[in-house]
PDB file of N, CA and C in Angstrom:
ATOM      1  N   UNK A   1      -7.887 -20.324  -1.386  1.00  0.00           N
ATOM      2  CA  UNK A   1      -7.704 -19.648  -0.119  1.00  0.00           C
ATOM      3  C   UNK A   1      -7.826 -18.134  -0.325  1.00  0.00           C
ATOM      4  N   UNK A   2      -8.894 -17.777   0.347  1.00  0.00           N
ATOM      5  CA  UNK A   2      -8.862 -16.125   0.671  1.00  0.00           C
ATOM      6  C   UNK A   2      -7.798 -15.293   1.066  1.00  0.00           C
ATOM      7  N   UNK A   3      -7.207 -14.186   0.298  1.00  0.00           N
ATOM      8  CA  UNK A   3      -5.967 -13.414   1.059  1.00  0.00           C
ATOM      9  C   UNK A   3      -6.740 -12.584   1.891  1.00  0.00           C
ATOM     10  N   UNK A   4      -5.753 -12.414   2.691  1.00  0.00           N
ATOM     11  CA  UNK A   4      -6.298 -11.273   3.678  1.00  0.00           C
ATOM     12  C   UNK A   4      -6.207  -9.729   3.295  1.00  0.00           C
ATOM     13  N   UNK A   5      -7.004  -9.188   4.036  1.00  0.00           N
ATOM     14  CA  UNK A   5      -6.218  -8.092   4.030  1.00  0.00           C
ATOM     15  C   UNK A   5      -6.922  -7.305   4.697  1.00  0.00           C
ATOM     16  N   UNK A   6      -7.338  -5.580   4.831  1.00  0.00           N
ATOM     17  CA  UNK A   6      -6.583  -4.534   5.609  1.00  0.00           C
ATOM     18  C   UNK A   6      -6.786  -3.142   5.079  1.00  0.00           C
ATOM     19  N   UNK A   7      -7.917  -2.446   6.440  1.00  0.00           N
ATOM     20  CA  UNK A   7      -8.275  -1.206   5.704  1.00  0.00           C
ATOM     21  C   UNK A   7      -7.012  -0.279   6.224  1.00  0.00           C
ATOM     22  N   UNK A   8      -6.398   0.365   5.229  1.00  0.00           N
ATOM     23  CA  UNK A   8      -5.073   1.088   5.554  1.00  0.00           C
ATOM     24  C   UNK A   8      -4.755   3.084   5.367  1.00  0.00           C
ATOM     25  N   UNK A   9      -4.351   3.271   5.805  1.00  0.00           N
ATOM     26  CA  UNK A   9      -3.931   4.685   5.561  1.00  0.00           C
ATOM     27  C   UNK A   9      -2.732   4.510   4.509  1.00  0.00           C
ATOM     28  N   UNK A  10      -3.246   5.833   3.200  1.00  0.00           N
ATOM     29  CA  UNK A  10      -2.551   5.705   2.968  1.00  0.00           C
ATOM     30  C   UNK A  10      -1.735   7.531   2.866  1.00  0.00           C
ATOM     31  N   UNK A  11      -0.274   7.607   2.853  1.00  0.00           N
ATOM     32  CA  UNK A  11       0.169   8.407   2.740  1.00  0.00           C
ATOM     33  C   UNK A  11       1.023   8.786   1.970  1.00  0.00           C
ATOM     34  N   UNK A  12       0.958  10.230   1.402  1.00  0.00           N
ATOM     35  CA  UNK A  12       2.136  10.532   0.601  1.00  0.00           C
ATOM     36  C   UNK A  12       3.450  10.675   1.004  1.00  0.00           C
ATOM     37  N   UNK A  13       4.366  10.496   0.814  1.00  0.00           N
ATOM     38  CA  UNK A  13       5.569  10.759   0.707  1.00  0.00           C
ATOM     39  C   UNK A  13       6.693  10.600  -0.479  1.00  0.00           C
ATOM     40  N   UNK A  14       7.797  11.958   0.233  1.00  0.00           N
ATOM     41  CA  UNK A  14       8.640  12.100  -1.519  1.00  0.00           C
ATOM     42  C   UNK A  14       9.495  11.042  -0.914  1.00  0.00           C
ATOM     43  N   UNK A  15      10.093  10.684  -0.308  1.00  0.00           N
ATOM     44  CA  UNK A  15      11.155   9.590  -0.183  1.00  0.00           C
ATOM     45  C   UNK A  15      10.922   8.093  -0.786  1.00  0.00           C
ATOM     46  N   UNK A  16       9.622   7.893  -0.851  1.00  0.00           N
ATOM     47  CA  UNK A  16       9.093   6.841  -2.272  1.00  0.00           C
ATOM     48  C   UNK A  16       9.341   6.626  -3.309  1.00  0.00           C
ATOM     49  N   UNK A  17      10.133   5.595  -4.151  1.00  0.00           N
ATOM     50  CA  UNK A  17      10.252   6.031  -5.008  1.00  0.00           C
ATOM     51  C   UNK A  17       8.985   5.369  -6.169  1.00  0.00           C
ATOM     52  N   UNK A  18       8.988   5.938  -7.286  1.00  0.00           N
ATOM     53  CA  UNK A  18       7.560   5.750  -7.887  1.00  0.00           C
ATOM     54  C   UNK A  18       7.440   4.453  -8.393  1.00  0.00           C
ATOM     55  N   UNK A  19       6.381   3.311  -8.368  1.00  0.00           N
ATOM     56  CA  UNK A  19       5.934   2.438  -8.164  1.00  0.00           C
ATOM     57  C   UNK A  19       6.063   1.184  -6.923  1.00  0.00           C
ATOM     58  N   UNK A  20       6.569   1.576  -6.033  1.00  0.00           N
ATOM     59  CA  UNK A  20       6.958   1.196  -4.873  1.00  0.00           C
ATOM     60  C   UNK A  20       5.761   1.878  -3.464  1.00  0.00           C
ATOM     61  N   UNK A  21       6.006   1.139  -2.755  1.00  0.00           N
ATOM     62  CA  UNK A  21       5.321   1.284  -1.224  1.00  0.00           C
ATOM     63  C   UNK A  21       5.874   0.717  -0.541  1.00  0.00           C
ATOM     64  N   UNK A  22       6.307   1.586   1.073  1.00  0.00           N
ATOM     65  CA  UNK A  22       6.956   1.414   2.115  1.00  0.00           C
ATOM     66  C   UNK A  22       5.848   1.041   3.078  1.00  0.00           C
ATOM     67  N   UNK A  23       5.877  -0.298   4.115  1.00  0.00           N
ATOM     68  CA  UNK A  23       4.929  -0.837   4.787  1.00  0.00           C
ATOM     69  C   UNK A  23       5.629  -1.208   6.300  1.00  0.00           C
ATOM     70  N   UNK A  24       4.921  -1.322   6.902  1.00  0.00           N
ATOM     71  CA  UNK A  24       5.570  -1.934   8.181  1.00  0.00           C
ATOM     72  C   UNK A  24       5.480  -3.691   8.002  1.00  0.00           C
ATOM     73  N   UNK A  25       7.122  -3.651   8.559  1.00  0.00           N
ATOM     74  CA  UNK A  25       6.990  -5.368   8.487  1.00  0.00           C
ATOM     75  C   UNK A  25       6.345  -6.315   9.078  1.00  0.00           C
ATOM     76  N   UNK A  26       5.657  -6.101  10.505  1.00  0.00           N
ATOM     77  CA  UNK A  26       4.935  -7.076  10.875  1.00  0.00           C
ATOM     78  C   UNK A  26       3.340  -6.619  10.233  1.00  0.00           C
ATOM     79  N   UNK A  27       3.062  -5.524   9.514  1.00  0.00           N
ATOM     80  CA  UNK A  27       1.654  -5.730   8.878  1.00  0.00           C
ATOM     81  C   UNK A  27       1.891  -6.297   7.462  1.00  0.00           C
ATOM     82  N   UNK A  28       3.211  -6.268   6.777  1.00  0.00           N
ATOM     83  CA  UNK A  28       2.893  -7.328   5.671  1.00  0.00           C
ATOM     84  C   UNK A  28       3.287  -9.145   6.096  1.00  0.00           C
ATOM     85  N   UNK A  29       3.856  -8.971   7.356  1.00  0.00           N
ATOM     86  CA  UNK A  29       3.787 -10.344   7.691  1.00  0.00           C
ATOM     87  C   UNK A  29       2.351 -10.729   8.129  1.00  0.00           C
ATOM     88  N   UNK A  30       1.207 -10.103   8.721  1.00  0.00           N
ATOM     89  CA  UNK A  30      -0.066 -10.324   8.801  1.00  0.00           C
ATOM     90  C   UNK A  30      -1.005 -10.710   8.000  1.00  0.00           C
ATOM     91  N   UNK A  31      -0.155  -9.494   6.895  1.00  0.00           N
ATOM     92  CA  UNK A  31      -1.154  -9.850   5.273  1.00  0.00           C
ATOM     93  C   UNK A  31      -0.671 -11.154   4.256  1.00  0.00           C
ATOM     94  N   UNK A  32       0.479 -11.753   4.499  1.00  0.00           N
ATOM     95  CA  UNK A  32       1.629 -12.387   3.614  1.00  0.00           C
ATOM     96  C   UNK A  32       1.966 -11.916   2.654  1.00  0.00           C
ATOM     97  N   UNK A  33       2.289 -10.849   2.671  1.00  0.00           N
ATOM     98  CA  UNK A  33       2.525  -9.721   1.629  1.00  0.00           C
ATOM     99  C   UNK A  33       4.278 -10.001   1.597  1.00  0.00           C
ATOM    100  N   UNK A  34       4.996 -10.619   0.384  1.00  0.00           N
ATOM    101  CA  UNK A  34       6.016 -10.551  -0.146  1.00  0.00           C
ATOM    102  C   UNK A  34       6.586  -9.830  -0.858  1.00  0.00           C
ATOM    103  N   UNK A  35       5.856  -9.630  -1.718  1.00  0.00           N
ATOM    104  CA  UNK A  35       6.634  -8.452  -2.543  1.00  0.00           C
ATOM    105  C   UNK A  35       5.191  -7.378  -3.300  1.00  0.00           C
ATOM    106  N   UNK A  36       4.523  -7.916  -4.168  1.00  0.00           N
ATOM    107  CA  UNK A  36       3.547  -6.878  -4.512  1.00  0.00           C
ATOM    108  C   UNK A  36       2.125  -6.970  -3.886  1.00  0.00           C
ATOM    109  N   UNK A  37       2.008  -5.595  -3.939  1.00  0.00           N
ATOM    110  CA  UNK A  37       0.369  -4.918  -3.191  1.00  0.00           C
ATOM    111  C   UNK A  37      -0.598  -4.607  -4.135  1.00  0.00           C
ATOM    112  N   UNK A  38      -1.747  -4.881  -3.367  1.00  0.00           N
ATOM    113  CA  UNK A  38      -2.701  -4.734  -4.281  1.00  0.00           C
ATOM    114  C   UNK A  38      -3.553  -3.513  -3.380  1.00  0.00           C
ATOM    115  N   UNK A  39      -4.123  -2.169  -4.326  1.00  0.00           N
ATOM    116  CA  UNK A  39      -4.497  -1.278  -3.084  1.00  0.00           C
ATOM    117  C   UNK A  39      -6.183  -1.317  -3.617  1.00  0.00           C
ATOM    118  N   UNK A  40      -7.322  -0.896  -2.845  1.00  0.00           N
ATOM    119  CA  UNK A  40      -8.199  -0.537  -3.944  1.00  0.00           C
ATOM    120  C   UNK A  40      -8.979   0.650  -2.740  1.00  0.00           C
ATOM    121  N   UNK A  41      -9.330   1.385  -3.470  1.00  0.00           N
ATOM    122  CA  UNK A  41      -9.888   2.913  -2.652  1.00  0.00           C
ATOM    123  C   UNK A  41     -11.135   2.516  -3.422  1.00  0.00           C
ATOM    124  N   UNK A  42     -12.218   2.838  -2.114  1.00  0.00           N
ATOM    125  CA  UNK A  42     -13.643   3.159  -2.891  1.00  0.00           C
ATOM    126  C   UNK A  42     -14.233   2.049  -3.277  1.00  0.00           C
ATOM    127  N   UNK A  43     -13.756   0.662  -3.455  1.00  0.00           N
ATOM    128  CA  UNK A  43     -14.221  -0.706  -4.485  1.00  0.00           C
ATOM    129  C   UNK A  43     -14.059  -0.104  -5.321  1.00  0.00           C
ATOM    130  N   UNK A  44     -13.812   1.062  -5.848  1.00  0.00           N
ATOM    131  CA  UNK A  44     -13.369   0.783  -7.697  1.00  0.00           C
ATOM    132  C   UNK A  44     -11.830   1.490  -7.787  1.00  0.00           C
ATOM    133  N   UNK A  45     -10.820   2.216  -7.757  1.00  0.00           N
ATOM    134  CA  UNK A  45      -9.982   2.129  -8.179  1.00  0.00           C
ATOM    135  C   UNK A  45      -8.767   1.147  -7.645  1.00  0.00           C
ATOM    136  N   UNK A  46      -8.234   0.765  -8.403  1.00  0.00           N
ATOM    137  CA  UNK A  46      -7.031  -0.545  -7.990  1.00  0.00           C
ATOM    138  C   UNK A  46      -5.673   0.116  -8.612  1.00  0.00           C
ATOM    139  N   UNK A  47      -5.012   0.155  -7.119  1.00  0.00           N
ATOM    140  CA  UNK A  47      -3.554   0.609  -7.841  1.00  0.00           C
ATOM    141  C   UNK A  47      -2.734  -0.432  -7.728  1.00  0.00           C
ATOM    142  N   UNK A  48      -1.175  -0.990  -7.805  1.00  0.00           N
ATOM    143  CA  UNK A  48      -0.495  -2.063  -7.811  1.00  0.00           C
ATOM    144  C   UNK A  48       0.707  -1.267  -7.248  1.00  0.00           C
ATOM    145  N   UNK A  49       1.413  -1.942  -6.254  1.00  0.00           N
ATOM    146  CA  UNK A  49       2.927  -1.017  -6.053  1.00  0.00           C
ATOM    147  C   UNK A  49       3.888  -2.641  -5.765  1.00  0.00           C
ATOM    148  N   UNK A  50       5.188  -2.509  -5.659  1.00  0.00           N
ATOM    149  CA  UNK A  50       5.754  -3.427  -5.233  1.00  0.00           C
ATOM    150  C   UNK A  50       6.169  -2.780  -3.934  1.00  0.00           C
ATOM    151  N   UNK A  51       5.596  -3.515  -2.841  1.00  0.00           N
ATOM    152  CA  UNK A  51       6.024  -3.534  -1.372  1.00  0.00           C
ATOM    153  C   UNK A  51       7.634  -3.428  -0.572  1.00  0.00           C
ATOM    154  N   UNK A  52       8.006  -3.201  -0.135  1.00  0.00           N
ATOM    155  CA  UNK A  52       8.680  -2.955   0.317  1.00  0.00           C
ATOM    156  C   UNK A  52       8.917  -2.398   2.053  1.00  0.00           C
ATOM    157  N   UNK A  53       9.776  -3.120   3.230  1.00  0.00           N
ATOM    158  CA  UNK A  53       9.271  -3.529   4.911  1.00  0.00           C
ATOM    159  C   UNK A  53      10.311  -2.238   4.808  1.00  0.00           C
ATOM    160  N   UNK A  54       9.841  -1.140   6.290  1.00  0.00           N
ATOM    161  CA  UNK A  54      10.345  -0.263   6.706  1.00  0.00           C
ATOM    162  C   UNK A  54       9.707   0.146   7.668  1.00  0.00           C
ATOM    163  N   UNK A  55      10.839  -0.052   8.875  1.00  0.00           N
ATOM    164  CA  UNK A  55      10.227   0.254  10.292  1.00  0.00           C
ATOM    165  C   UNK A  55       9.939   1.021  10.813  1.00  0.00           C
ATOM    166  N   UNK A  56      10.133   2.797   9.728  1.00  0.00           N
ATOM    167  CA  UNK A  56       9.883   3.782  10.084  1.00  0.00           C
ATOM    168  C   UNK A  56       7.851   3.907   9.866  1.00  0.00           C
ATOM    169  N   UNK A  57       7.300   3.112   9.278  1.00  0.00           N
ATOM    170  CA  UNK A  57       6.139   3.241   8.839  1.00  0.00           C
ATOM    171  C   UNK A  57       5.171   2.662   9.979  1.00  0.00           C
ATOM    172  N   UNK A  58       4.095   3.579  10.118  1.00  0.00           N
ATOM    173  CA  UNK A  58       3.485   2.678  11.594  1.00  0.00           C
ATOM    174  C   UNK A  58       2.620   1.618  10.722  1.00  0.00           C
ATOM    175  N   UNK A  59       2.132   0.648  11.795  1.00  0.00           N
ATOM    176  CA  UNK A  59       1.595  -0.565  10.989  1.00  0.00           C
ATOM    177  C   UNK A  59       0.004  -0.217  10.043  1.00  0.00           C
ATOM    178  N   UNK A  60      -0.529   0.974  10.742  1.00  0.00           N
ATOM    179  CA  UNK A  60      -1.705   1.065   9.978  1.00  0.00           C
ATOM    180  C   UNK A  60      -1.652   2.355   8.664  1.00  0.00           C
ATOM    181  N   UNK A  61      -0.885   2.290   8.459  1.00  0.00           N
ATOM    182  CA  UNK A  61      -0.320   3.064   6.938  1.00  0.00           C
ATOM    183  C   UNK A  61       0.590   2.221   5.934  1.00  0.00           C
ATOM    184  N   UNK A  62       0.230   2.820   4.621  1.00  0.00           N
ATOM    185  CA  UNK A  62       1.542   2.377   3.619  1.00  0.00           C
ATOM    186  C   UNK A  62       1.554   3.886   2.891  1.00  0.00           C
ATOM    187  N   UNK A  63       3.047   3.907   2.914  1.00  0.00           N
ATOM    188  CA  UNK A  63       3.340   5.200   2.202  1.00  0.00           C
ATOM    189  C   UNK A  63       3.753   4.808   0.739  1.00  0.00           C
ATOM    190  N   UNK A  64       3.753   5.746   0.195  1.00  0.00           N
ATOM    191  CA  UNK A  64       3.345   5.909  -1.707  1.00  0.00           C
ATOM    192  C   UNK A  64       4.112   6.858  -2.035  1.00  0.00           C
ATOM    193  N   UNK A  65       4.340   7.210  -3.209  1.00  0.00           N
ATOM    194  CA  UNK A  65       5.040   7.980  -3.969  1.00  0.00           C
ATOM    195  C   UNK A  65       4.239   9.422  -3.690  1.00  0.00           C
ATOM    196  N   UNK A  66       4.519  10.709  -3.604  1.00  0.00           N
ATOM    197  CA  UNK A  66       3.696  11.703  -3.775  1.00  0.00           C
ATOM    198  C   UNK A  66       2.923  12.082  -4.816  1.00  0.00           C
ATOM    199  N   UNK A  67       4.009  12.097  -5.739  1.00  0.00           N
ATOM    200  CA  UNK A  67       3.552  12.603  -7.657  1.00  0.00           C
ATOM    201  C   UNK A  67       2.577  11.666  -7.930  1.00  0.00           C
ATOM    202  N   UNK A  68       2.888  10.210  -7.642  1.00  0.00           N
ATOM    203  CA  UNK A  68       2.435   8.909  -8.499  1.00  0.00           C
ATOM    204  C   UNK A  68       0.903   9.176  -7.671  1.00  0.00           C
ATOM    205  N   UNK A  69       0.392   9.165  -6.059  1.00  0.00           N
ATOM    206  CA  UNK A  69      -0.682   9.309  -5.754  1.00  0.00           C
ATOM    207  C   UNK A  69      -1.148  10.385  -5.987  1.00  0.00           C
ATOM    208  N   UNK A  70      -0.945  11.695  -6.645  1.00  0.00           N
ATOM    209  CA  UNK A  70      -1.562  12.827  -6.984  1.00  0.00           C
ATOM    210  C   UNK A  70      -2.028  12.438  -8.764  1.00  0.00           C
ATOM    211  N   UNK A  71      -1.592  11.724  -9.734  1.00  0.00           N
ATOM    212  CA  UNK A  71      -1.774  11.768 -10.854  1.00  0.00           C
ATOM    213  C   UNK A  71      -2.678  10.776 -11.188  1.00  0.00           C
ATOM    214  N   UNK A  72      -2.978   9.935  -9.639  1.00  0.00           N
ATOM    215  CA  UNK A  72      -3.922   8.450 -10.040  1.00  0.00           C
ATOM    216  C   UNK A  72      -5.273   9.837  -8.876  1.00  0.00           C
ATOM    217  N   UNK A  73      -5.117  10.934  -8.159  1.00  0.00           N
ATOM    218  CA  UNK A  73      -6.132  11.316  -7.718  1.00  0.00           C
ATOM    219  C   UNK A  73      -6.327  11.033  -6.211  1.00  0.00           C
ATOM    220  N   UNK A  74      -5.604  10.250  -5.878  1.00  0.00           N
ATOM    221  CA  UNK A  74      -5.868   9.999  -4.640  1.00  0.00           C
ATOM    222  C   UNK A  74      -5.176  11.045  -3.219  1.00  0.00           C
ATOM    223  N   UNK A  75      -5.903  11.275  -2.108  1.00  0.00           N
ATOM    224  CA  UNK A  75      -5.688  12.636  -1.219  1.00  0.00           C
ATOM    225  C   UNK A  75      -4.755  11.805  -0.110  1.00  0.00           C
ATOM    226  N   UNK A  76      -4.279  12.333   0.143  1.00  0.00           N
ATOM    227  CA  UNK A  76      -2.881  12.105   1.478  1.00  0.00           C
ATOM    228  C   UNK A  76      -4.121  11.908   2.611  1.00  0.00           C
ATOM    229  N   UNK A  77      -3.775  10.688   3.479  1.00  0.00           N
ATOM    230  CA  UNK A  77      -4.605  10.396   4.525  1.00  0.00           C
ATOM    231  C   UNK A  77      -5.944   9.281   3.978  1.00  0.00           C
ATOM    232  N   UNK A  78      -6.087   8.391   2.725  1.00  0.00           N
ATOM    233  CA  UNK A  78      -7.445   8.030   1.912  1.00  0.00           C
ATOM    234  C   UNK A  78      -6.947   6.709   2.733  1.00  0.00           C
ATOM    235  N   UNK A  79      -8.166   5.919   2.912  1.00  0.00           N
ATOM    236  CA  UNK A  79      -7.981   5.068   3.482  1.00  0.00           C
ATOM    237  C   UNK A  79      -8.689   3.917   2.471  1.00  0.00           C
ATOM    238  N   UNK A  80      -8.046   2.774   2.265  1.00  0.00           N
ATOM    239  CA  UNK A  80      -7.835   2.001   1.289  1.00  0.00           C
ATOM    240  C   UNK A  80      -7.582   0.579   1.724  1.00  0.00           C
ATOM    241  N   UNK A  81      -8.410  -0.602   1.152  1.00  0.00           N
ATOM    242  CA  UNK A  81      -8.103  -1.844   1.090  1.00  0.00           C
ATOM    243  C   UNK A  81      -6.990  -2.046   0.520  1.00  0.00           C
ATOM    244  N   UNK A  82      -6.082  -2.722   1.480  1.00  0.00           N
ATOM    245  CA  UNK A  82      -4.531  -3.463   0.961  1.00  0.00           C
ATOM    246  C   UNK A  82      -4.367  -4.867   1.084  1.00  0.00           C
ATOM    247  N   UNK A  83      -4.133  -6.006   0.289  1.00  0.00           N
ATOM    248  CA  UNK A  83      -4.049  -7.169   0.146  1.00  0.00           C
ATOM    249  C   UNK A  83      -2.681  -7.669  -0.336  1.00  0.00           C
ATOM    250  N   UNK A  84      -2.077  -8.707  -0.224  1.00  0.00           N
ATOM    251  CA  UNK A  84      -0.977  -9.170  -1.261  1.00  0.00           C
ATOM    252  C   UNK A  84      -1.493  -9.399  -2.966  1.00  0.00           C
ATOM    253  N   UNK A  85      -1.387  -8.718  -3.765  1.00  0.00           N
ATOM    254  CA  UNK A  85      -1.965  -8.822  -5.278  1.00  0.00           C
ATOM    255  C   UNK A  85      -1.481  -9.867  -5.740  1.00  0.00           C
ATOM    256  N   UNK A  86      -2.374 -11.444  -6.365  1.00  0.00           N
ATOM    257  CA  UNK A  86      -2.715 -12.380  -6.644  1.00  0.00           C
ATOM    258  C   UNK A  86      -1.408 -12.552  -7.635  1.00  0.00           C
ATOM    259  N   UNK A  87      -1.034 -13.839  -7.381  1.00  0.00           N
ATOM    260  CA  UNK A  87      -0.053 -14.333  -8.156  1.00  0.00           C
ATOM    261  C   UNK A  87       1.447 -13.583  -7.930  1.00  0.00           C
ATOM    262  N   UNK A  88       1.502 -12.612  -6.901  1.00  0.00           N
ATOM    263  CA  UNK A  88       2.555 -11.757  -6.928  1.00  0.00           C
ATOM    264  C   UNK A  88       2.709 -11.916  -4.824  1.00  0.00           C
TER     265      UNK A  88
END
């Protein structure tokens, strides 16, 4: 079975803490997103965060760590394939 998934905004924020992502809960109930994410910008870089539902987040964003998305390169506002990451 194919997972779904979901071209997303993504954004920085410091209230993240690092390896984690804050999502809206009815878009990881869309995706069946339980606990870890799978992100990929571009078809080639793939980041991994463990998910986490927060209703402050609108549904077409997941927010990220600030530091952690500045040191993998990626710009505040990149818009990115998000899936539930396989086996997780």
């Amino acid at each position: 079975m194919q997972r779904k998934e979901r071209r997303l905004r993504l954004r920085r924020r410091d209230e993240v803490p690092e390896g984690k992502a804050y999502m809206n809960p009815s878009m990881m109930a869309e995706l069946g997103i339980s606990s870890a994410i799978e992100v990929v910008i571009a078809g080639k870089k793939k980041l991994y965060f463990q998910a986490q539902p927060n209703d402050k987040v609108p549904p077409n964003e997941v927010w990220c760590n600030t530091d952690e998305l500045k040191m993998q390169g990626v710009a505040d506002y990149t818009i990115a394939t998000v899936r539930a990451r396989a086996g997780g």
